[in-house]
Every structure is written in structure tokens, then in C-alpha cells.
PDB file of N, CA and C in Angstrom:
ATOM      1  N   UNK A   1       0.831  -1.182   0.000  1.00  0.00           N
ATOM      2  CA  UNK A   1       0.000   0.000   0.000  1.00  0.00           C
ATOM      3  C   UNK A   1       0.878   1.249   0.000  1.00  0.00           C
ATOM      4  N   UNK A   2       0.568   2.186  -0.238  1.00  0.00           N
ATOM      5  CA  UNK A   2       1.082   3.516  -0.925  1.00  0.00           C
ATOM      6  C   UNK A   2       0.780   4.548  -0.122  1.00  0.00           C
ATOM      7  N   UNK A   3       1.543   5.123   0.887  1.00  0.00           N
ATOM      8  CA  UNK A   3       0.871   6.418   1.725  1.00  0.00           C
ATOM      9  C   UNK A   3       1.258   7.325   1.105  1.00  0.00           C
ATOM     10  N   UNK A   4       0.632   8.824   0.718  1.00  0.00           N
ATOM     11  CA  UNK A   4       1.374   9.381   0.322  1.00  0.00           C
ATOM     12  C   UNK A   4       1.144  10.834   1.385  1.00  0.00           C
ATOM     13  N   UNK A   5       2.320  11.744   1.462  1.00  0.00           N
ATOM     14  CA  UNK A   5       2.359  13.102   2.619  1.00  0.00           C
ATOM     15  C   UNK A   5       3.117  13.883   1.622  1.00  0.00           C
ATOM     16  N   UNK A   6       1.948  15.192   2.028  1.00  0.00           N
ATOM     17  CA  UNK A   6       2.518  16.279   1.373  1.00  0.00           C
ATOM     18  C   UNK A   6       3.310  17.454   1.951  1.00  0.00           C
ATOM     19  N   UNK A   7       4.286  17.909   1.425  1.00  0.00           N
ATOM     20  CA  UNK A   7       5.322  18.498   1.984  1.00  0.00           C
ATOM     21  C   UNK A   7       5.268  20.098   1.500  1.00  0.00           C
ATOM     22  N   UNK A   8       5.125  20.175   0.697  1.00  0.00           N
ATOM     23  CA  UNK A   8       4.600  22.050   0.485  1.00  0.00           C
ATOM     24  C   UNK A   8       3.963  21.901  -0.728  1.00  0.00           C
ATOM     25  N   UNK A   9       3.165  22.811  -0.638  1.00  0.00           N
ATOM     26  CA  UNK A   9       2.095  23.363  -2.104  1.00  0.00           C
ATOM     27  C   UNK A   9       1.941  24.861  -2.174  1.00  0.00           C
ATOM     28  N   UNK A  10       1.734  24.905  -3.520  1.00  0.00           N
ATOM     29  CA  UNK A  10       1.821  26.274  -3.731  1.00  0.00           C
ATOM     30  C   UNK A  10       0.686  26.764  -4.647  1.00  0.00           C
ATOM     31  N   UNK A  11      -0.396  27.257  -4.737  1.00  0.00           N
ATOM     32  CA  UNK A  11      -1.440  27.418  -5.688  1.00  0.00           C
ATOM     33  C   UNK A  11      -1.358  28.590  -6.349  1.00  0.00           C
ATOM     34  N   UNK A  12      -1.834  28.333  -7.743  1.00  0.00           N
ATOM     35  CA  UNK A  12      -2.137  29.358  -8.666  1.00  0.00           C
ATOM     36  C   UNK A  12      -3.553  29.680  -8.906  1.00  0.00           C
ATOM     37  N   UNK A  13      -4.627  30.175  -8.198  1.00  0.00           N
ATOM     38  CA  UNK A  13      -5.973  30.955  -9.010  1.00  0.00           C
ATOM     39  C   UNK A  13      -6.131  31.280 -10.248  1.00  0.00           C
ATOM     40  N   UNK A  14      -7.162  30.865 -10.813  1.00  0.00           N
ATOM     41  CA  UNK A  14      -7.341  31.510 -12.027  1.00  0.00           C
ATOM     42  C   UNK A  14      -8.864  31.183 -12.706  1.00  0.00           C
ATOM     43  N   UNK A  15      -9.440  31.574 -13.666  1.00  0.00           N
ATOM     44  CA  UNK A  15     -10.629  32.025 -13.523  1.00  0.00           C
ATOM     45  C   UNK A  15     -11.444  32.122 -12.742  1.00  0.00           C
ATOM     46  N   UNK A  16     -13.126  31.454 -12.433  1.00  0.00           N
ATOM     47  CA  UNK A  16     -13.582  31.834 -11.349  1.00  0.00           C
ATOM     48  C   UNK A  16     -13.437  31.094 -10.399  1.00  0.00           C
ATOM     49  N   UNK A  17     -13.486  29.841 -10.308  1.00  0.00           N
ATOM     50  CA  UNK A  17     -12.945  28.719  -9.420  1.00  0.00           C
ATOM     51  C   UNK A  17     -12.319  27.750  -9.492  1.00  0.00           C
ATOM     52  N   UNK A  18     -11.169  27.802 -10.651  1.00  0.00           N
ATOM     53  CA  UNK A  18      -9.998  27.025 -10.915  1.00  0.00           C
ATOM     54  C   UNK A  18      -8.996  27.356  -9.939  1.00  0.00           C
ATOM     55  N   UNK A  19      -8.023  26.126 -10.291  1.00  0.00           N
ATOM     56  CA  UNK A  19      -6.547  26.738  -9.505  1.00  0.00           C
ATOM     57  C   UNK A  19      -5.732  25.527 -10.077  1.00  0.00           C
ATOM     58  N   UNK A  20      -4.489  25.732  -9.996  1.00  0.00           N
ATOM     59  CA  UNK A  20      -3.204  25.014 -10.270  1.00  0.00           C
ATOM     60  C   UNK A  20      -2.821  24.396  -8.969  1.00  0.00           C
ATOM     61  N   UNK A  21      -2.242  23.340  -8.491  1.00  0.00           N
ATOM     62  CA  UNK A  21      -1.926  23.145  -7.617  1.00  0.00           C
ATOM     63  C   UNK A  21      -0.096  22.437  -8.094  1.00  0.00           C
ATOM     64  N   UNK A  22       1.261  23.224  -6.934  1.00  0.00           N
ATOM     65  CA  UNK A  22       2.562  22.815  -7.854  1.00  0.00           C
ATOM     66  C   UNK A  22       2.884  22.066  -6.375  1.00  0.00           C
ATOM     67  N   UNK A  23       2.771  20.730  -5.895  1.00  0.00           N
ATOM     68  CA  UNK A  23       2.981  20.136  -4.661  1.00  0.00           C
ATOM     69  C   UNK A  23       4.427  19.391  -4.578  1.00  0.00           C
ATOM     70  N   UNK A  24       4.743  19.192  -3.504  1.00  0.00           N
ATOM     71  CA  UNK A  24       6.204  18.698  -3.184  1.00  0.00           C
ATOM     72  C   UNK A  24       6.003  17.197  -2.269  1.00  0.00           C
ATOM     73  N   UNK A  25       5.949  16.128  -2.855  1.00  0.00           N
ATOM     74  CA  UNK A  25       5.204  14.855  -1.796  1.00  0.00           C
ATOM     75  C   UNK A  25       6.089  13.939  -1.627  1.00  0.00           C
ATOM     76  N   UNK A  26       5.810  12.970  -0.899  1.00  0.00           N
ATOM     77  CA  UNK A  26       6.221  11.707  -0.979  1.00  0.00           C
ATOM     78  C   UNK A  26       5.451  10.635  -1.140  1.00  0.00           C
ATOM     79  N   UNK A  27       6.124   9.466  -1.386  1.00  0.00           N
ATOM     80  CA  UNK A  27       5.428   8.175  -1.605  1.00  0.00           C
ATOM     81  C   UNK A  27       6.100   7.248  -0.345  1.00  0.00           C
ATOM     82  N   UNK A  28       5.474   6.663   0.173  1.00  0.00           N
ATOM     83  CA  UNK A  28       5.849   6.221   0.829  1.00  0.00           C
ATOM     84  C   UNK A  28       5.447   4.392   0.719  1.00  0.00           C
ATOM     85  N   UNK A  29       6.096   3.347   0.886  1.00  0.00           N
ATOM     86  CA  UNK A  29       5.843   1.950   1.016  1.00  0.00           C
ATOM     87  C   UNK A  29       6.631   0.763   1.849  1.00  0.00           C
ATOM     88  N   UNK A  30       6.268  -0.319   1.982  1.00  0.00           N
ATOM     89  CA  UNK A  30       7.194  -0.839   2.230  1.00  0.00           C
ATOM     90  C   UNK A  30       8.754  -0.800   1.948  1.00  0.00           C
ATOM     91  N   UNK A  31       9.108  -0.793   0.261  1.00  0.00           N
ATOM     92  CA  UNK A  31      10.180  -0.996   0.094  1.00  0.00           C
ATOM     93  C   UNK A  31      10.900   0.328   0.418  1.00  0.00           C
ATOM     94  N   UNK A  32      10.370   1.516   0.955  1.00  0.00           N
ATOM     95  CA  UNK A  32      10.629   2.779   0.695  1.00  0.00           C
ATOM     96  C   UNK A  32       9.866   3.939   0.555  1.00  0.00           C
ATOM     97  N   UNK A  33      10.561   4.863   0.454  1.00  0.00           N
ATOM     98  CA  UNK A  33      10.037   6.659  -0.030  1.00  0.00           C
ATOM     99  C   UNK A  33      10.774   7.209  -1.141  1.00  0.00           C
ATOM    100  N   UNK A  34       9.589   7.830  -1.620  1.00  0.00           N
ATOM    101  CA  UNK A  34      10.050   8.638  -2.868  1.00  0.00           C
ATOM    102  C   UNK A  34       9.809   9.937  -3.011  1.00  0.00           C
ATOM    103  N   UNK A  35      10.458  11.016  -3.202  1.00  0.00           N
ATOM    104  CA  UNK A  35       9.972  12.475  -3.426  1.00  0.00           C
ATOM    105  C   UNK A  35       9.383  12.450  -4.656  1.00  0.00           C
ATOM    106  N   UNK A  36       8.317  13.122  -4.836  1.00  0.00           N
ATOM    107  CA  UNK A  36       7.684  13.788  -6.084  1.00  0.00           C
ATOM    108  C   UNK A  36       7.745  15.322  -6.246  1.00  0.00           C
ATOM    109  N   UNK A  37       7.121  15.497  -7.509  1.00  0.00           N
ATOM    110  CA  UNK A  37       6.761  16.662  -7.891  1.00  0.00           C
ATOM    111  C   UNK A  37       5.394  16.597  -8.376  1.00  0.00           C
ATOM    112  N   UNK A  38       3.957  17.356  -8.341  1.00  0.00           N
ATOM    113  CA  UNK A  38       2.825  17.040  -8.874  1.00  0.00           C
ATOM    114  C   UNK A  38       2.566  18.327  -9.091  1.00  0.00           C
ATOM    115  N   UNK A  39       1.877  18.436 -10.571  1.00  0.00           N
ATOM    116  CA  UNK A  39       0.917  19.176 -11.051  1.00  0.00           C
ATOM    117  C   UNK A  39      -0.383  19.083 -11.225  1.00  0.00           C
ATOM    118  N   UNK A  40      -1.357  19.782  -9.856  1.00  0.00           N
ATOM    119  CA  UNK A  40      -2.814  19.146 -10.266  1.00  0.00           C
ATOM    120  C   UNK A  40      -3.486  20.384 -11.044  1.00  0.00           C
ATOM    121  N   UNK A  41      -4.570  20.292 -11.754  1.00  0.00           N
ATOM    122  CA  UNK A  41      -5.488  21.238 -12.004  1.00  0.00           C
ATOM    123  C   UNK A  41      -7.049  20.722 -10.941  1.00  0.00           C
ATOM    124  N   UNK A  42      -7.621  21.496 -10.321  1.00  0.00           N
ATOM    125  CA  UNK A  42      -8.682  21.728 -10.083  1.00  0.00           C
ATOM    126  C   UNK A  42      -9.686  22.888  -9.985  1.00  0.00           C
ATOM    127  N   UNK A  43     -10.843  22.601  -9.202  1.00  0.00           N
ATOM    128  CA  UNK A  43     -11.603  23.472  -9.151  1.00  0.00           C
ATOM    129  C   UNK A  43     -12.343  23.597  -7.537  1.00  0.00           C
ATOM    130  N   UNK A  44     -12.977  24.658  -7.182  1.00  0.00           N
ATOM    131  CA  UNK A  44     -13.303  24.939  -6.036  1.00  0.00           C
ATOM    132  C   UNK A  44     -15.064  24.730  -5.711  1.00  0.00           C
ATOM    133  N   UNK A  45     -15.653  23.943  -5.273  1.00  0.00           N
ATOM    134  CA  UNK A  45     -17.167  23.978  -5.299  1.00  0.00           C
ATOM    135  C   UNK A  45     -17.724  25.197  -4.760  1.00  0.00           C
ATOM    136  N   UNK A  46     -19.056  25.654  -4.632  1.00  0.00           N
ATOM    137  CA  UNK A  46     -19.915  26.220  -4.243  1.00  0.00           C
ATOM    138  C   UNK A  46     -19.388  26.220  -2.477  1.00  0.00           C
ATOM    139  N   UNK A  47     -19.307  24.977  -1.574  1.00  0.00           N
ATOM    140  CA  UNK A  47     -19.258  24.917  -0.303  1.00  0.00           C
ATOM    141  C   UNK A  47     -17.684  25.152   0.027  1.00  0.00           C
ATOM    142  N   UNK A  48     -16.725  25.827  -0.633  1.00  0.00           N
ATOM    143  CA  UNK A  48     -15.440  25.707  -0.817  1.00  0.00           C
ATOM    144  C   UNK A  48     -14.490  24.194  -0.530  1.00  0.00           C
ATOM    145  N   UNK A  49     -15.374  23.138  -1.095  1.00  0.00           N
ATOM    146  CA  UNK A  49     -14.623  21.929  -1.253  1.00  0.00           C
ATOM    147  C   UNK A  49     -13.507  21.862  -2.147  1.00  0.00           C
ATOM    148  N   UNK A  50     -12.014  21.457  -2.442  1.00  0.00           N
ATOM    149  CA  UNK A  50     -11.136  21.264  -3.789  1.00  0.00           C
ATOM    150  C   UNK A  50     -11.688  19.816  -3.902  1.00  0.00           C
ATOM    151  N   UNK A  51     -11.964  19.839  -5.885  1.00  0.00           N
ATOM    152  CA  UNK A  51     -11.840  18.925  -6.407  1.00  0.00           C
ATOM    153  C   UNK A  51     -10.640  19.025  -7.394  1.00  0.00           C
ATOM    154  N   UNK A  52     -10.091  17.910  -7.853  1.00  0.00           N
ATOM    155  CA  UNK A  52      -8.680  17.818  -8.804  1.00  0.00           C
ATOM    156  C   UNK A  52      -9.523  16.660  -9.962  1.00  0.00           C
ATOM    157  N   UNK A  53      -8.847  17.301 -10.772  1.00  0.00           N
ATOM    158  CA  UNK A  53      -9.206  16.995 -12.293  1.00  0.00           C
ATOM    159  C   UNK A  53      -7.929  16.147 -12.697  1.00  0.00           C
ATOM    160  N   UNK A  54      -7.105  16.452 -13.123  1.00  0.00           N
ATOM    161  CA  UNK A  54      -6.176  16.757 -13.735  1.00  0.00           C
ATOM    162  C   UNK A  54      -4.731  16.249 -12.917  1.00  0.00           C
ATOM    163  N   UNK A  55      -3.822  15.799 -13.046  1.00  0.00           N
ATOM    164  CA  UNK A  55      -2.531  15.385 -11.952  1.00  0.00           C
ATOM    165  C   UNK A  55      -1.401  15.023 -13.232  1.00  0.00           C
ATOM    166  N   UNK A  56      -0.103  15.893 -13.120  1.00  0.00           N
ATOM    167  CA  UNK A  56       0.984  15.288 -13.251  1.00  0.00           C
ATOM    168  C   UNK A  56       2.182  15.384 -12.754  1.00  0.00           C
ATOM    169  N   UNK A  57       2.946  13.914 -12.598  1.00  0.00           N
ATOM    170  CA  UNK A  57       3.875  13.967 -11.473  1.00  0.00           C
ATOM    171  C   UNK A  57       5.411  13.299 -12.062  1.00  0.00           C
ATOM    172  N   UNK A  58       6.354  13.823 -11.444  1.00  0.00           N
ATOM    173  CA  UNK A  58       7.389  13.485 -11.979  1.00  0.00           C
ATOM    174  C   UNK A  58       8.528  13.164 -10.675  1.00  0.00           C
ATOM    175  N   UNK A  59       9.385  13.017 -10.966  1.00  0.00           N
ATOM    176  CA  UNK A  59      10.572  12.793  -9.670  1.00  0.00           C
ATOM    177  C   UNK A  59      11.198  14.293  -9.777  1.00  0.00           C
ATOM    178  N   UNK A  60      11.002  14.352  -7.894  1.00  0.00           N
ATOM    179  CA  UNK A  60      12.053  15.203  -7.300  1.00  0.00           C
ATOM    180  C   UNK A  60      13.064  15.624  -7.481  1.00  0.00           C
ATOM    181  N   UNK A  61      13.659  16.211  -8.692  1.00  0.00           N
ATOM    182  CA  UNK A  61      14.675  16.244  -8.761  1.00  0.00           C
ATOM    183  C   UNK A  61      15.243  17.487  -9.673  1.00  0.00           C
ATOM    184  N   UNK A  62      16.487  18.329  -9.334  1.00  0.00           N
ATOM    185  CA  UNK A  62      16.574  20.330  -9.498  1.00  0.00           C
ATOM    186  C   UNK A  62      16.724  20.008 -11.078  1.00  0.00           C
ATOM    187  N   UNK A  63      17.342  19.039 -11.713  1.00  0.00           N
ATOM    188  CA  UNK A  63      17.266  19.167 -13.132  1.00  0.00           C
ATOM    189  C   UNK A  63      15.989  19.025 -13.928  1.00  0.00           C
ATOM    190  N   UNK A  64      15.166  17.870 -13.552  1.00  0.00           N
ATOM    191  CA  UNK A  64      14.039  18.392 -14.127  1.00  0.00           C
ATOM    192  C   UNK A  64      12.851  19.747 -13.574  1.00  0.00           C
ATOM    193  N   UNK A  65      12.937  19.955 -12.573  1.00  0.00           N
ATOM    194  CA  UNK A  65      12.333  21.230 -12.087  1.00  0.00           C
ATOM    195  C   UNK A  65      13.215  22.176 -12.584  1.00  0.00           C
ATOM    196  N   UNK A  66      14.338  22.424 -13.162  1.00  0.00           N
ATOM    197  CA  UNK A  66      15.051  23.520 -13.727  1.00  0.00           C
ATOM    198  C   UNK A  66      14.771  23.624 -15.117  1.00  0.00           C
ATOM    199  N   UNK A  67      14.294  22.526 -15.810  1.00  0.00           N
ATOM    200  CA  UNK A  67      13.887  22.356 -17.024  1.00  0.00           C
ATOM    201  C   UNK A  67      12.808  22.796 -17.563  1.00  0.00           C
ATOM    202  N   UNK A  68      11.539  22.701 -16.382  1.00  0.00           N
ATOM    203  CA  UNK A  68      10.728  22.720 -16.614  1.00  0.00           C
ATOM    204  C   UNK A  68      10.213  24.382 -16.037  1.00  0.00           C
ATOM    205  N   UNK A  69      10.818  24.436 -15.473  1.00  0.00           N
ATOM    206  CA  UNK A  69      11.110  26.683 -15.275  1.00  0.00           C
ATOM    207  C   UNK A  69      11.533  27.303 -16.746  1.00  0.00           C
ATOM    208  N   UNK A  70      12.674  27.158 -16.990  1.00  0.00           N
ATOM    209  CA  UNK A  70      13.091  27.335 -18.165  1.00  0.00           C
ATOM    210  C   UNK A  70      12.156  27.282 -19.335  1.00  0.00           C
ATOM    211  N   UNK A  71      11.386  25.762 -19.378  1.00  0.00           N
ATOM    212  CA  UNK A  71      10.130  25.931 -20.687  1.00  0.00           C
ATOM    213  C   UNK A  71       9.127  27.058 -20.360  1.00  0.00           C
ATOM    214  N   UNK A  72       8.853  26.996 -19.191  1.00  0.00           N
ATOM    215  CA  UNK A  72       7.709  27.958 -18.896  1.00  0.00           C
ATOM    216  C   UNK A  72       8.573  29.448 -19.068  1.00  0.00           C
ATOM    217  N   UNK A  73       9.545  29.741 -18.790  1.00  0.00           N
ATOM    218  CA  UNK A  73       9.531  31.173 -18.454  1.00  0.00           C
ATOM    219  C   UNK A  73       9.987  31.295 -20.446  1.00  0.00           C
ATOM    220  N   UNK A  74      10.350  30.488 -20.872  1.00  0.00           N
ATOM    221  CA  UNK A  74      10.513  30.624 -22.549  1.00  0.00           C
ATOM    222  C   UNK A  74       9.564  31.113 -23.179  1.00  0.00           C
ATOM    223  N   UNK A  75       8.420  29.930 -22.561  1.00  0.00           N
ATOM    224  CA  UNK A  75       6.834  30.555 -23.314  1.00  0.00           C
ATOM    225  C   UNK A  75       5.989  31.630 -22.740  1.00  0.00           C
ATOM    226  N   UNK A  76       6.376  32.245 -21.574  1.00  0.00           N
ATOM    227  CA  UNK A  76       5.984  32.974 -20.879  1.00  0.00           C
ATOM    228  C   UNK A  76       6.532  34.492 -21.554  1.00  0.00           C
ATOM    229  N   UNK A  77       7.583  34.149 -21.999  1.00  0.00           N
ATOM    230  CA  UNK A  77       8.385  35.672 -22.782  1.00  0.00           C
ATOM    231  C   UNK A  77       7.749  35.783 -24.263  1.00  0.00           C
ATOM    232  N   UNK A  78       7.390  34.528 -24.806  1.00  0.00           N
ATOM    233  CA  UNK A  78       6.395  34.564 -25.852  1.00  0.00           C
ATOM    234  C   UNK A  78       4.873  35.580 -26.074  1.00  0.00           C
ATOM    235  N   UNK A  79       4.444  35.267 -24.322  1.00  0.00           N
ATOM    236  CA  UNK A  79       3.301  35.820 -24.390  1.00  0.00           C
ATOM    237  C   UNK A  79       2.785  37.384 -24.638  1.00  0.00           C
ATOM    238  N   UNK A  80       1.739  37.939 -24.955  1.00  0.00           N
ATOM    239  CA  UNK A  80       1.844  39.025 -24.953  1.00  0.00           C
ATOM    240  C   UNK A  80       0.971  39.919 -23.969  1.00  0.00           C
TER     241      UNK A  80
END
């Protein structure tokens, strides 16, 4: 079985009750723990419940989180 604990999150708002969620977790199991990285998209109900749509996750680690800054702030200089 698979516990998983989250270690920091950071949210982005955006339209009326969306949000980004950029989380820092672990996995945890018998054989071990693993750091992640997760990208969720959700949304916020009426009773301020989060629901998540959307999840992608990769390994902990400064080269791919440096990579993936870099794409964004690339396309981000794109924007107008």
C-alpha cells in the first residue's frame, strides 16, 4: 500500500474557481520513499470543497524542475 504526505504546495488561481496546484510529496511503502513533484489542475465547489481533475507527477529532482522553469519562463516571454 502507498501512503502518500505532502510536503509544500503552492497554488495558482485563475478564472472563477480554478486553480493550479505545484505540490512537493512523498510516496511512501514498504520498500521505501520517494519524493515527487505534482501538477494538479482543479476546481473549487460552491461549499469551498477542492476537487482535482487533472494530476501530473514526476521525480524530485533540481534538473528536471530547472527544465521545466526554463520551458515555462521561454513561453511565458512569448506571451503578450
Amino acid at each position: 500500500m502507498v501512503e502518500f504526505e505532502t510536503l509544500e504546495t503552492k497554488e495558482v488561481k485563475f478564472g472563477t474557481n480554478k486553480f493550479l496546484e505545484v505540490a512537493r510529496k512523498k510516496a511512501k511503502t514498504p520498500e521505501g520513499e520517494n519524493d515527487f513533484i505534482s501538477i494538479s489542475k482543479g476546481f473549487v465547489l460552491p461549499t469551498g470543497q477542492k476537487r482535482f481533475k487533472n494530476a501530473l507527477g514526476f521525480e524530485a529532482k533540481k534538473e528536471i524542475v530547472n527544465g521545466l522553469i526554463e520551458a515555462l519562463t521561454a513561453i511565458n516571454e512569448s506571451l503578450e
